[in-house]
C-alpha atoms as a PDB file:
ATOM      1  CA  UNK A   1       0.000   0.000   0.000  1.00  0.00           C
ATOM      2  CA  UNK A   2       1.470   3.092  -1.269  1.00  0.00           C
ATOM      3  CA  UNK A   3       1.879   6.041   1.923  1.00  0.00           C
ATOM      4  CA  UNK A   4       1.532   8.426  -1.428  1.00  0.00           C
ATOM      5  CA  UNK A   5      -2.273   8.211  -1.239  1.00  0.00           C
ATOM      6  CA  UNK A   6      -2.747   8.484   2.514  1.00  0.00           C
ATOM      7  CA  UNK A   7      -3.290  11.947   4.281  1.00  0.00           C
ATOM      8  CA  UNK A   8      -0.884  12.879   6.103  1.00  0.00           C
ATOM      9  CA  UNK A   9      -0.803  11.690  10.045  1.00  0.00           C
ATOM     10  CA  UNK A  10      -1.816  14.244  12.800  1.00  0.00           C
ATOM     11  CA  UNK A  11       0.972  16.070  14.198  1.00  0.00           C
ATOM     12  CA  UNK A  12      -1.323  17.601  17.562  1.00  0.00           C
ATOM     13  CA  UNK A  13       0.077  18.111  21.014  1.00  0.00           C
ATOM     14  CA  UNK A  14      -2.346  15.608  22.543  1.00  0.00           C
ATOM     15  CA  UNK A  15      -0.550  12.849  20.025  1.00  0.00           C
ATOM     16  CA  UNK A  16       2.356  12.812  22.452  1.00  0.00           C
ATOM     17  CA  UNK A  17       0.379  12.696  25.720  1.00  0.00           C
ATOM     18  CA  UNK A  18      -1.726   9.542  24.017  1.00  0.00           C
ATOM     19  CA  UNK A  19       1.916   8.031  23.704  1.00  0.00           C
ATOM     20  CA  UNK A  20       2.759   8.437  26.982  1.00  0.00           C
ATOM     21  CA  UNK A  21      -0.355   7.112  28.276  1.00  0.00           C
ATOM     22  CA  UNK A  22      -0.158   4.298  26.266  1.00  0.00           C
ATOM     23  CA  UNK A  23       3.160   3.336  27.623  1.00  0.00           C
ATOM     24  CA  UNK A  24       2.092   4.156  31.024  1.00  0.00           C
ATOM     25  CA  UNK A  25      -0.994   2.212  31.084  1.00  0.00           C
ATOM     26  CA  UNK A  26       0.488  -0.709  28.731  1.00  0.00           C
ATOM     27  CA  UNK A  27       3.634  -1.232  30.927  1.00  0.00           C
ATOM     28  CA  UNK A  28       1.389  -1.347  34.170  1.00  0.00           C
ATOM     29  CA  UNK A  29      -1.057  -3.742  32.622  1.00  0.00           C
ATOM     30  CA  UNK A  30       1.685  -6.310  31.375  1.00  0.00           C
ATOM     31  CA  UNK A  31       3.086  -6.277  34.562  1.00  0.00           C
ATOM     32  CA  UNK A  32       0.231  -7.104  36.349  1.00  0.00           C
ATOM     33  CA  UNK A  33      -1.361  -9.787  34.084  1.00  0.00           C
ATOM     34  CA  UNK A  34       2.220 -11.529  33.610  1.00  0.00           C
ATOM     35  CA  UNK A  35       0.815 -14.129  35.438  1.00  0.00           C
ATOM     36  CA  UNK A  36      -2.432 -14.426  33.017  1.00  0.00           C
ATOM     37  CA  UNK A  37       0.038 -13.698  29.887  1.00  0.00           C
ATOM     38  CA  UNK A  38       2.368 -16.555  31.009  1.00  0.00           C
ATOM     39  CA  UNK A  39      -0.506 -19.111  31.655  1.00  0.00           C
ATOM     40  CA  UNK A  40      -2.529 -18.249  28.445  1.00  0.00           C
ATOM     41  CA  UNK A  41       0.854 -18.793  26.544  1.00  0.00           C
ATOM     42  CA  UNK A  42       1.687 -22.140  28.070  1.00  0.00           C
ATOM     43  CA  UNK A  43      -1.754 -23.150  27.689  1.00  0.00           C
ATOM     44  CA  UNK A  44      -1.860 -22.587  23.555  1.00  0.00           C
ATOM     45  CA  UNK A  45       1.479 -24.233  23.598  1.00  0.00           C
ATOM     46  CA  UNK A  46       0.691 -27.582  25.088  1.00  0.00           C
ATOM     47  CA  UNK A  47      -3.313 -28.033  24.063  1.00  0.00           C
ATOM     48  CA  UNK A  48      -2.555 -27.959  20.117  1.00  0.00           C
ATOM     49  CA  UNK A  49       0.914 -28.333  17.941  1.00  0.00           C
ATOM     50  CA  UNK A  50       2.046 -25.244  17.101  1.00  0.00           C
ATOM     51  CA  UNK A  51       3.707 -21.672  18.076  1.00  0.00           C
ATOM     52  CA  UNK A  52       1.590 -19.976  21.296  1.00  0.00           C
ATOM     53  CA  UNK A  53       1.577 -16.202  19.496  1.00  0.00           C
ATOM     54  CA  UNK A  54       0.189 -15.583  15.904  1.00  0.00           C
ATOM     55  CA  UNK A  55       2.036 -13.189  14.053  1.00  0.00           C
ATOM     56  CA  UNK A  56       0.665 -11.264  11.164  1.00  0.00           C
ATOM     57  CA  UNK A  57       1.503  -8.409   9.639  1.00  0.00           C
ATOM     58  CA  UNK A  58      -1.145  -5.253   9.268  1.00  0.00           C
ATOM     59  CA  UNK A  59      -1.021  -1.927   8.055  1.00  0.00           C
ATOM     60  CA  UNK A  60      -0.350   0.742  11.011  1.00  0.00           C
ATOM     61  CA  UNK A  61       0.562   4.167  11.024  1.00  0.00           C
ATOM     62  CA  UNK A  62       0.844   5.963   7.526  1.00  0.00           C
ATOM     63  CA  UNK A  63      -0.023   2.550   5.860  1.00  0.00           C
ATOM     64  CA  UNK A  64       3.103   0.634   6.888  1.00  0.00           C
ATOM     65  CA  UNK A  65       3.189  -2.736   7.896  1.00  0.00           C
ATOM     66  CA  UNK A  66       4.117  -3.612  11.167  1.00  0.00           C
ATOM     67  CA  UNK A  67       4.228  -7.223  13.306  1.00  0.00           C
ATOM     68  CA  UNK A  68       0.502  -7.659  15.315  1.00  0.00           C
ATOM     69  CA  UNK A  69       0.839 -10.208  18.361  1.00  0.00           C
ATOM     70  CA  UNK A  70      -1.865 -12.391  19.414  1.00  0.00           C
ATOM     71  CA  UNK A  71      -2.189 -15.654  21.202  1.00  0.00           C
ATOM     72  CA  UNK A  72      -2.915 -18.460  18.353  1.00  0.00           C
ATOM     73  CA  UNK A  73      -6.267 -19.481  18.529  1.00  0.00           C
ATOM     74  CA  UNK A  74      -6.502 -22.030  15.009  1.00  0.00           C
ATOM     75  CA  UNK A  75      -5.171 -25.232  14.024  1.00  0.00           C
ATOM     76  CA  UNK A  76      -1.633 -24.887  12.633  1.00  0.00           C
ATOM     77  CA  UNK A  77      -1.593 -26.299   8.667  1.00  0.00           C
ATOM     78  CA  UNK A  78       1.078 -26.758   6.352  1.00  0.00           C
ATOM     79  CA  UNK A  79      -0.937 -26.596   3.501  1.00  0.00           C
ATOM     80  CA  UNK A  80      -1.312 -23.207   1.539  1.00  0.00           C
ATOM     81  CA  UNK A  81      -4.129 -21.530   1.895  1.00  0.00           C
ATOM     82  CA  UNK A  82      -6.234 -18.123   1.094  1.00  0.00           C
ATOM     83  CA  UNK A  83      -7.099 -15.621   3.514  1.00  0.00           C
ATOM     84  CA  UNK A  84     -10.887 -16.715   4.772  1.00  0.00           C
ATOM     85  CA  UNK A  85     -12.092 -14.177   7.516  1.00  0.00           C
ATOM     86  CA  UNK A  86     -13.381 -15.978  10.856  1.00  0.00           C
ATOM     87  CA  UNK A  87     -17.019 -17.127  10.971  1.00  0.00           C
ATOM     88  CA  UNK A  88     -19.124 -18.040  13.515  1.00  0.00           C
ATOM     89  CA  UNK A  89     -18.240 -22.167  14.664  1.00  0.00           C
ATOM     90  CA  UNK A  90     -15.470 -22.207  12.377  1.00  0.00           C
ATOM     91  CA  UNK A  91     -13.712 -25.828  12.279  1.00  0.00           C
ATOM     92  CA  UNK A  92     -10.518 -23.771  12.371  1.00  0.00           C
ATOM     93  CA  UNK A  93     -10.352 -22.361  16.040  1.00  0.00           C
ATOM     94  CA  UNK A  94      -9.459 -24.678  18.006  1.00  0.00           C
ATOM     95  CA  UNK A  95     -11.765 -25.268  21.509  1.00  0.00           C
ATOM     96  CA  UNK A  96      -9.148 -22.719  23.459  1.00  0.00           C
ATOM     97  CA  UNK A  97      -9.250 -20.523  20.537  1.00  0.00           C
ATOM     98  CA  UNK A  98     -12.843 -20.429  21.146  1.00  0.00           C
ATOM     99  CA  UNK A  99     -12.671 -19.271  24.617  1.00  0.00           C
ATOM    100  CA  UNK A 100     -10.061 -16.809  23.953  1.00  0.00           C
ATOM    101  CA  UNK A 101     -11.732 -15.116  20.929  1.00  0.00           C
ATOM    102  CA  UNK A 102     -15.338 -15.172  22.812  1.00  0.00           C
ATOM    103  CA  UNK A 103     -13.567 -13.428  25.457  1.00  0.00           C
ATOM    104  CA  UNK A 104     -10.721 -11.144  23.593  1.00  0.00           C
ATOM    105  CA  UNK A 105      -8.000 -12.779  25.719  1.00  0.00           C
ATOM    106  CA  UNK A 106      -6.456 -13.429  22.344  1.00  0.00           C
ATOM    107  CA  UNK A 107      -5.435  -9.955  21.835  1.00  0.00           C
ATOM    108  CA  UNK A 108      -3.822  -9.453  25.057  1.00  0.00           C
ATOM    109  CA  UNK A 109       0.145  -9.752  23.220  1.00  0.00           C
ATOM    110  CA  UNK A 110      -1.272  -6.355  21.944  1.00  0.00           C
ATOM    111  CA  UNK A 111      -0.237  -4.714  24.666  1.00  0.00           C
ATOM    112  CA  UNK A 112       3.488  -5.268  23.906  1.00  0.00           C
ATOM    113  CA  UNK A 113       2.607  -3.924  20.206  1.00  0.00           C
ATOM    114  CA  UNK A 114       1.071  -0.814  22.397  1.00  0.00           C
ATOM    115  CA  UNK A 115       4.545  -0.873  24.678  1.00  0.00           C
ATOM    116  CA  UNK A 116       6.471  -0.979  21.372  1.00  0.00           C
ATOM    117  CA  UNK A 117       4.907   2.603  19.730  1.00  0.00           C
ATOM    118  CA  UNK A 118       2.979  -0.191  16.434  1.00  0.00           C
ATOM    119  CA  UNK A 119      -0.193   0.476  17.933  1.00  0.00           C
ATOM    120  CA  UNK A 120      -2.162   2.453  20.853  1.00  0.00           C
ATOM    121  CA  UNK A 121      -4.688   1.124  23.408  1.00  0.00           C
ATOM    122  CA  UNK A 122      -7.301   3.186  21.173  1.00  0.00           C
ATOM    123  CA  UNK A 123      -7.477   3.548  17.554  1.00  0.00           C
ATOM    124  CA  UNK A 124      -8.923   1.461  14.453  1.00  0.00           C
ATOM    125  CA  UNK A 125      -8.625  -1.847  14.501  1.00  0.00           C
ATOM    126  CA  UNK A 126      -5.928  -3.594  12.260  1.00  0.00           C
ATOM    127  CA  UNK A 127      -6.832  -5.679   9.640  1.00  0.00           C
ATOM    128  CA  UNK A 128      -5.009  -8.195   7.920  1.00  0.00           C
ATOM    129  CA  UNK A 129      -3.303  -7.062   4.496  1.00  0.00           C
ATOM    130  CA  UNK A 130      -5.869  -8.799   2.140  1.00  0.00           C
ATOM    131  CA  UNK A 131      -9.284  -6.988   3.903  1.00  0.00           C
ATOM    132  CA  UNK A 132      -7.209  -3.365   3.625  1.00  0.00           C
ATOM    133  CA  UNK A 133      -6.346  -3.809   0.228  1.00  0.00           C
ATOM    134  CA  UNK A 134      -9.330  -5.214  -1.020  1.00  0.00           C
ATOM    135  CA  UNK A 135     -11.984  -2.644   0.520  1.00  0.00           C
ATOM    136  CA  UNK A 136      -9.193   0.238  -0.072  1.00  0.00           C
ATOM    137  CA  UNK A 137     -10.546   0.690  -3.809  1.00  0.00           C
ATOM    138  CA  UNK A 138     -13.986  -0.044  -3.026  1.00  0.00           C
ATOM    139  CA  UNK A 139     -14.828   2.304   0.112  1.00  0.00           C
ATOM    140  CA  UNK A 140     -14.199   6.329  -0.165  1.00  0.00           C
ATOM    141  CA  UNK A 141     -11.427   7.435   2.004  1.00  0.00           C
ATOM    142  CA  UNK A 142     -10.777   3.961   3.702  1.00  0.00           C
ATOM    143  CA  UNK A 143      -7.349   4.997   3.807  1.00  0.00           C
ATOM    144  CA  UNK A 144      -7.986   7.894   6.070  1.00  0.00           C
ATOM    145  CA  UNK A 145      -7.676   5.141   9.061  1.00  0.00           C
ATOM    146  CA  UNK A 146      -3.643   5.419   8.504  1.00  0.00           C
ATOM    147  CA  UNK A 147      -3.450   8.717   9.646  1.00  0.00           C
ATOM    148  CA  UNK A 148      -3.804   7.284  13.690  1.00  0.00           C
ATOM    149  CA  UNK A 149      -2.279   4.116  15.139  1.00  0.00           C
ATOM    150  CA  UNK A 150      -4.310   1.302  15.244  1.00  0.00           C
ATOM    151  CA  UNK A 151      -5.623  -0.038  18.371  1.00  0.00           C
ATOM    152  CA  UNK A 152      -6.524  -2.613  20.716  1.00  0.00           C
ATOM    153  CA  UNK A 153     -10.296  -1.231  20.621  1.00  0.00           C
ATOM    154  CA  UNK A 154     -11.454   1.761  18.671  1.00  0.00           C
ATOM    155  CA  UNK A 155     -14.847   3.361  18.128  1.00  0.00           C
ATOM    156  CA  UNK A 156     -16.084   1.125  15.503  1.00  0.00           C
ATOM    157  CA  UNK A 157     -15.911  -1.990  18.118  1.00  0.00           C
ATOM    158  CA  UNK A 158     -17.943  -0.594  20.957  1.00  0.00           C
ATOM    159  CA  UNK A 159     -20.581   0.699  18.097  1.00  0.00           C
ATOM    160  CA  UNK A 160     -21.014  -3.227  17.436  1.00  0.00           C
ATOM    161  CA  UNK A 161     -18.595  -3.084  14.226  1.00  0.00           C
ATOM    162  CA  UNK A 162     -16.263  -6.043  14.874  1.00  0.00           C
ATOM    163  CA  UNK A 163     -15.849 -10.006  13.912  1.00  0.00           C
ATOM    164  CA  UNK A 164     -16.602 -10.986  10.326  1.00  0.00           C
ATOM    165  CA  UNK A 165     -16.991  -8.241   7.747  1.00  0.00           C
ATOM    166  CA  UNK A 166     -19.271 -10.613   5.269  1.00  0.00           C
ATOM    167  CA  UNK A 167     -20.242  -8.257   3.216  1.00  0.00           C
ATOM    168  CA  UNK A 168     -19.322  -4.180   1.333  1.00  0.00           C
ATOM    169  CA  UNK A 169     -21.835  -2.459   3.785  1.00  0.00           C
ATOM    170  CA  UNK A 170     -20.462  -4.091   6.996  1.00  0.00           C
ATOM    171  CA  UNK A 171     -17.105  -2.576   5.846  1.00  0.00           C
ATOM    172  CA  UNK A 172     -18.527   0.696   5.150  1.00  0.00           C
ATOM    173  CA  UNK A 173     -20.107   0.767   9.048  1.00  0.00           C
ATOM    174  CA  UNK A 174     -16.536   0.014  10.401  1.00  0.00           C
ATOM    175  CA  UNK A 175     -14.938   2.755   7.936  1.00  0.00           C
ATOM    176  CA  UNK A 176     -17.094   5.259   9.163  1.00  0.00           C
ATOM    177  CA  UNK A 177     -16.733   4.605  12.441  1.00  0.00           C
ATOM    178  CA  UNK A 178     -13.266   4.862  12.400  1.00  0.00           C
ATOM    179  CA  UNK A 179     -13.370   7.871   9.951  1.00  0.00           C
ATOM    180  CA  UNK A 180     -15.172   9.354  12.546  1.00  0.00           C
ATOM    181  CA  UNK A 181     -12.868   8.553  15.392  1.00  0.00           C
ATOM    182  CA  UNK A 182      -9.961  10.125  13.365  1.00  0.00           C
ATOM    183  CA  UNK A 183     -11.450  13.076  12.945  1.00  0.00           C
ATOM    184  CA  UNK A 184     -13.169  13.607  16.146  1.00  0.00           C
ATOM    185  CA  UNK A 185     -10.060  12.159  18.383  1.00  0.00           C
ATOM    186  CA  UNK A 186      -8.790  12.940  21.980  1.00  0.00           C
ATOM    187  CA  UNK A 187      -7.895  11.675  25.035  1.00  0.00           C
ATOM    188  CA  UNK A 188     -11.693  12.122  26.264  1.00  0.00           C
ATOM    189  CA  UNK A 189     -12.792  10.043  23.624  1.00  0.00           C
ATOM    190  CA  UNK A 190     -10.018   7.206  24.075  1.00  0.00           C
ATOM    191  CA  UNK A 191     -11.330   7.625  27.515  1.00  0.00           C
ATOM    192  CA  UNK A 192     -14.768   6.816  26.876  1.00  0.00           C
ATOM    193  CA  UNK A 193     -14.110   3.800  24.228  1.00  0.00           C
ATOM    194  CA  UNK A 194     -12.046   2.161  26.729  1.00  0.00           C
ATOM    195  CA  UNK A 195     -14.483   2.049  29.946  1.00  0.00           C
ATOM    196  CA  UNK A 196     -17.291   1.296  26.928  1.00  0.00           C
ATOM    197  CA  UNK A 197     -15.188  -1.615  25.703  1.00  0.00           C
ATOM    198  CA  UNK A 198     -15.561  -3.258  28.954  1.00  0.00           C
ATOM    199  CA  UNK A 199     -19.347  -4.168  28.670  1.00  0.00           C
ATOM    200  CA  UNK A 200     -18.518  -5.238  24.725  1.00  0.00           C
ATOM    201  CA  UNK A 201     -15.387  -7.691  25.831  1.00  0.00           C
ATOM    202  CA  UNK A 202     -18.581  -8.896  28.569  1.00  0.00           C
ATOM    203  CA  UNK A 203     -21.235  -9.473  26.447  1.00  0.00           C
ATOM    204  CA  UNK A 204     -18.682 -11.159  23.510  1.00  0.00           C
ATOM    205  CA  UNK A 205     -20.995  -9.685  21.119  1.00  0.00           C
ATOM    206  CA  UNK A 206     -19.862 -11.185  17.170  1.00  0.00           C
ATOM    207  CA  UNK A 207     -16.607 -12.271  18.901  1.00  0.00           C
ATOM    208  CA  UNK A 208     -16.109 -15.704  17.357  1.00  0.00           C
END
């Protein structure tokens, strides 16, 4: 994805203070579910064969690729395959991978991308490659998502925009959402998505 035909990243005061609560608040939480992190880790790594952390990369900041962490949650193959999206009782998620996507415990290596600067505890969600660049020509300004970091949670989650994208329109809903965020963004409004992502992460809504 070219950065040519992305607008430029904000450059605002608050960007700085976001970074500096996002290492504040990322540091404090690894340290204090190490425990969790270790056990979740050891727990992919002896139930199925297999690395514990899924690596992918996604398109951050300005539209370049960076390394996402999450705990694996499907069966490892050696066969090439296609990128197919996640569906509801999918025979590839494995029965932990179940309860860590039901209950977002899958994303918790995120935090380490949020230690690292790749991403921020709010901001669009990342997608992988093949979603970005196939809705990039079909949805007006989809690109306008670079100019943040992209999150853990973000406004289009807690608005009930998340899991499978199975169709143009459901992208759309998720674009604007995050369009909106972008242009609407500060620390009040990171605030707000993150005590409002609590009740999401509860209810699991379209977290399969």
């Amino acid at each position: 994805m070219s950065s040519a035909t992305i607008n430029p990243p904000f450059e605002r005061p608050e960007f700085s203070i976001k970074r500096v609560v996002d290492l504040a608040i990322s540091a404090i939480a690894i340290l204090a579910l190490l425990p969790l992190l270790t056990l979740l880790y050891v727990a992919v790594k002896l139930t199925t064969p297999g690395p514990a952390l899924f690596v992918q990369a996604r398109y951050g900041l300005g539209g370049v690729p960076f390394k996402c962490y999450k705990y694996r949650t499907m069966y490892v193959t050696r066969e090439p395959s296609t990128f197919t999206q996640c569906v509801r009782d999918d025979p590839r998620v494995t029965p932990l991978g179940k309860i860590l996507r039901a209950t977002s415990l899958d994303e918790l290596p995120q935090l380490f991308n949020v230690f690292l600067g790749s991403m921020s505890l709010v901001g669009p969600r990342p997608h992988p490659l093949k979603l970005d660049d196939d809705f990039a020509g079909q949805i007006h300004h989809y690109r306008d998502r670079f100019r943040v970091k992209p999150g853990i949670t973000g406004l289009a989650q807690i608005m009930g925009s998340r899991g499978e994208t199975a169709s143009l329109g459901d992208m759309e809903r998720r674009i604007a959402a995050d369009r909106s965020y972008v242009e609407n963004q500060s620390l009040a409004l990171d605030l707000g998505i993150l005590c409002a992502t609590i009740p999401c992460v509860i209810k699991g809504t379209n977290a399969f």
